[in-house]
Protein backbone atom coordinates (compact mmCIF):
# COMPACT_ATOMS: atom_id res chain seq x y z
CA UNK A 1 40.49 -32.17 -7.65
CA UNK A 2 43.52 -31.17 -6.61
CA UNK A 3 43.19 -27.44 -7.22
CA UNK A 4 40.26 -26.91 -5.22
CA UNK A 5 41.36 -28.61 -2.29
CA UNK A 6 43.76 -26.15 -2.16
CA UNK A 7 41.43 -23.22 -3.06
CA UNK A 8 39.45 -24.15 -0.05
CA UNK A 9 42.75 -24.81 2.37
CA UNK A 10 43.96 -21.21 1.02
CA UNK A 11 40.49 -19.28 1.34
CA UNK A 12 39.30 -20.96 4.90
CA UNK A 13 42.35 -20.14 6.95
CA UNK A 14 44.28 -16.86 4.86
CA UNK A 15 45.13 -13.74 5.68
CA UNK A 16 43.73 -10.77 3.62
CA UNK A 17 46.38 -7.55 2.23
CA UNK A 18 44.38 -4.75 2.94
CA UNK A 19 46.59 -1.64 2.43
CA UNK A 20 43.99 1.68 2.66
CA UNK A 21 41.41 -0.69 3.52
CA UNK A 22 39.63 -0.19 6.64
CA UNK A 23 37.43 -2.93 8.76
CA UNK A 24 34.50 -1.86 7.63
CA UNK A 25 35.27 -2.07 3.98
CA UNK A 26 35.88 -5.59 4.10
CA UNK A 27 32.48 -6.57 5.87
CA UNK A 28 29.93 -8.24 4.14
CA UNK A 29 29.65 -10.62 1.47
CA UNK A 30 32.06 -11.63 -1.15
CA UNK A 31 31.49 -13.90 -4.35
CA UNK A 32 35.03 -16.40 -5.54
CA UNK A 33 35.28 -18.20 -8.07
CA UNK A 34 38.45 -20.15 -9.21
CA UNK A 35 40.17 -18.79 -12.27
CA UNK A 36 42.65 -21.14 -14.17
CA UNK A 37 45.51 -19.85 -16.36
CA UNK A 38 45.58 -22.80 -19.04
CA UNK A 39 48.67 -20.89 -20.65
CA UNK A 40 50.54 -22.12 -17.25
CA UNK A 41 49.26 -25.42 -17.55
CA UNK A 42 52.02 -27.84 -17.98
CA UNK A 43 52.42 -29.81 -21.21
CA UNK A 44 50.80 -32.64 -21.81
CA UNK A 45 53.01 -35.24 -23.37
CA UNK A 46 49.88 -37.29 -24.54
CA UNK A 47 48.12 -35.45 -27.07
CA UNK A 48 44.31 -37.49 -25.58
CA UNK A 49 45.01 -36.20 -22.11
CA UNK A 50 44.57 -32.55 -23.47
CA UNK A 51 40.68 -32.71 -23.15
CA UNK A 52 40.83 -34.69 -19.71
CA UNK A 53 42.65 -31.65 -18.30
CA UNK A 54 40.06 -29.22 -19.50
CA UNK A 55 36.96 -31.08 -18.57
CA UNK A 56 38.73 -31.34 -15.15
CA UNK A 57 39.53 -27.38 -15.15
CA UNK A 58 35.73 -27.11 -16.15
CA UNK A 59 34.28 -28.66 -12.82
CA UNK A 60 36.76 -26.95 -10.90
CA UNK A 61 35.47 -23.74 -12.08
CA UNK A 62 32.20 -24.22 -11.46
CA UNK A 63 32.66 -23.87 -7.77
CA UNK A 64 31.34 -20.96 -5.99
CA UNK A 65 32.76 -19.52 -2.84
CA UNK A 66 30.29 -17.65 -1.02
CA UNK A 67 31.63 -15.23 1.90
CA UNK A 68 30.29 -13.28 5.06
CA UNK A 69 32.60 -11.27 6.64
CA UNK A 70 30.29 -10.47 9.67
CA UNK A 71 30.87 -7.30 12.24
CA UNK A 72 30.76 -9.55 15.12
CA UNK A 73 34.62 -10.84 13.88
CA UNK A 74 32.87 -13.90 12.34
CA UNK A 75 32.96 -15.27 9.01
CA UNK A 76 31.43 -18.42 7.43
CA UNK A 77 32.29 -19.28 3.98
CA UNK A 78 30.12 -22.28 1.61
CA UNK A 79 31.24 -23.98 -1.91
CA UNK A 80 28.71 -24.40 -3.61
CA UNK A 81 29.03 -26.79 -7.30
CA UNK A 82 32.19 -28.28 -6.57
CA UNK A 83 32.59 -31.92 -6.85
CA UNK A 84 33.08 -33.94 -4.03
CA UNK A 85 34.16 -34.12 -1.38
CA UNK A 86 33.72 -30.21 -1.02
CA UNK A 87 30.75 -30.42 -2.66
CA UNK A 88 28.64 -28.10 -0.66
CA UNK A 89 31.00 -27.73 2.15
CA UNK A 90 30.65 -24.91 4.86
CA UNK A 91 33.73 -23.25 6.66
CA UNK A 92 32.93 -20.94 10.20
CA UNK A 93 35.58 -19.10 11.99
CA UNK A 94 36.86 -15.65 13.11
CA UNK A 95 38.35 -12.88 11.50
CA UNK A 96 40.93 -9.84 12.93
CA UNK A 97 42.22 -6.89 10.92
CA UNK A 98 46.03 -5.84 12.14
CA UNK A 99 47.54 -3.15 10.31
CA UNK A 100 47.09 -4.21 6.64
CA UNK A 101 46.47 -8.18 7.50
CA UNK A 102 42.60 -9.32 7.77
CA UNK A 103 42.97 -12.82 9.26
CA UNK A 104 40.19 -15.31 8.69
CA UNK A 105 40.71 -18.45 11.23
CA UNK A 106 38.38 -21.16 10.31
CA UNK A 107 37.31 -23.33 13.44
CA UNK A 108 37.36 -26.63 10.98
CA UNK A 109 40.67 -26.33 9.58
CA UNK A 110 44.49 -25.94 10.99
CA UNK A 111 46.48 -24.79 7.96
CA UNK A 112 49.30 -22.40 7.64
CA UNK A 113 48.15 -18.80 6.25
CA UNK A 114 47.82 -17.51 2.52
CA UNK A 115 48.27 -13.73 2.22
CA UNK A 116 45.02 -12.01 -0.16
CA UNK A 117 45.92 -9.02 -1.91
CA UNK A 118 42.90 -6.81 -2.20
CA UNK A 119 42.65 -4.63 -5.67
CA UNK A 120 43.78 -1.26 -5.15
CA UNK A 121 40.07 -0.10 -5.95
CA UNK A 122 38.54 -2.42 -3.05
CA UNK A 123 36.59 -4.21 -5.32
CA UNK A 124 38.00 -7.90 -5.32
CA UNK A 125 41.18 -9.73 -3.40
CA UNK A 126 42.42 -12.88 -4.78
CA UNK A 127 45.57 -14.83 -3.69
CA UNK A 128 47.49 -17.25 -6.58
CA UNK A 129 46.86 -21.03 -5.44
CA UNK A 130 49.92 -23.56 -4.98
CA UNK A 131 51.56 -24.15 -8.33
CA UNK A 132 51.27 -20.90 -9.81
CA UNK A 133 48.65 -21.91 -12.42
CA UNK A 134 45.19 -21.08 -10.74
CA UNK A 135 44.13 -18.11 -9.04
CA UNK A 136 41.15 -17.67 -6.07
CA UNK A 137 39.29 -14.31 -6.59
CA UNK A 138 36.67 -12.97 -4.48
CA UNK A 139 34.23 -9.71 -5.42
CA UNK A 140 30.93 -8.51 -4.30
């Protein structure tokens, strides 16, 4: 699954927008889920590969990102229900807040940063995933 590979590239090593959002706001734990915008789905030129391409955006959103931002500038983050390989796959790093820009660093994974733009309420962030089409949102 192409998606979530990226989905878990983006949310282990990414880099959170936090404007008005203070250190201890964004501690704790966070709930993601992959959301898919079929309208932004390219067109399928065979009419039988339609239902391949939402079974396939089906598993994809059953994965679960589960995320502990911990006061000790630690972090680990587990999928949960996603097919392999990232099955049940569990990411552990650090995390620094500068100015607006909460930095998670995964010790597993050397990938350039995503930027996550947190809801002006402070109730979710989410960051668009490669290709414009899925999305990455985390809320408590």
């Amino acid at each position: 699954m192409s998606v979530l590979k990226l989905a878990l590239a983006v949310a282990t090593l990414s880099c959170v927008s936090v404007s008005a959002f203070g250190a201890t706001q964004v501690l704790g734990a966070w709930k993601g889920k992959i959301h898919v915008d079929i309208a932004k789905l390219p067109r399928a030129n065979d009419p039988k590969m339609k239902p391949i391409l939402l079974q396939q955006i089906a598993v994809v959103a059953k994965a679960a990102f589960d995320l502990k931002i911990s006061k000790d500038g630690t972090f680990k983050m587990t999928v949960s229900g996603a097919p392999p390989p990232a099955k049940n796959e569990t990411q552990t790093g650090t995390w620094s807040l500068k100015g607006d820009q909460l930095t998670l660093m995964s010790l597993h994974r050397k990938q350039s940063a995503h930027p996550f733009t947190i809801a002006k309420d402070g109730k979710s962030f989410s960051v668009d995933l490669p290709g414009g089409m899925a999305k990455l949102v985390f809320t408590r």
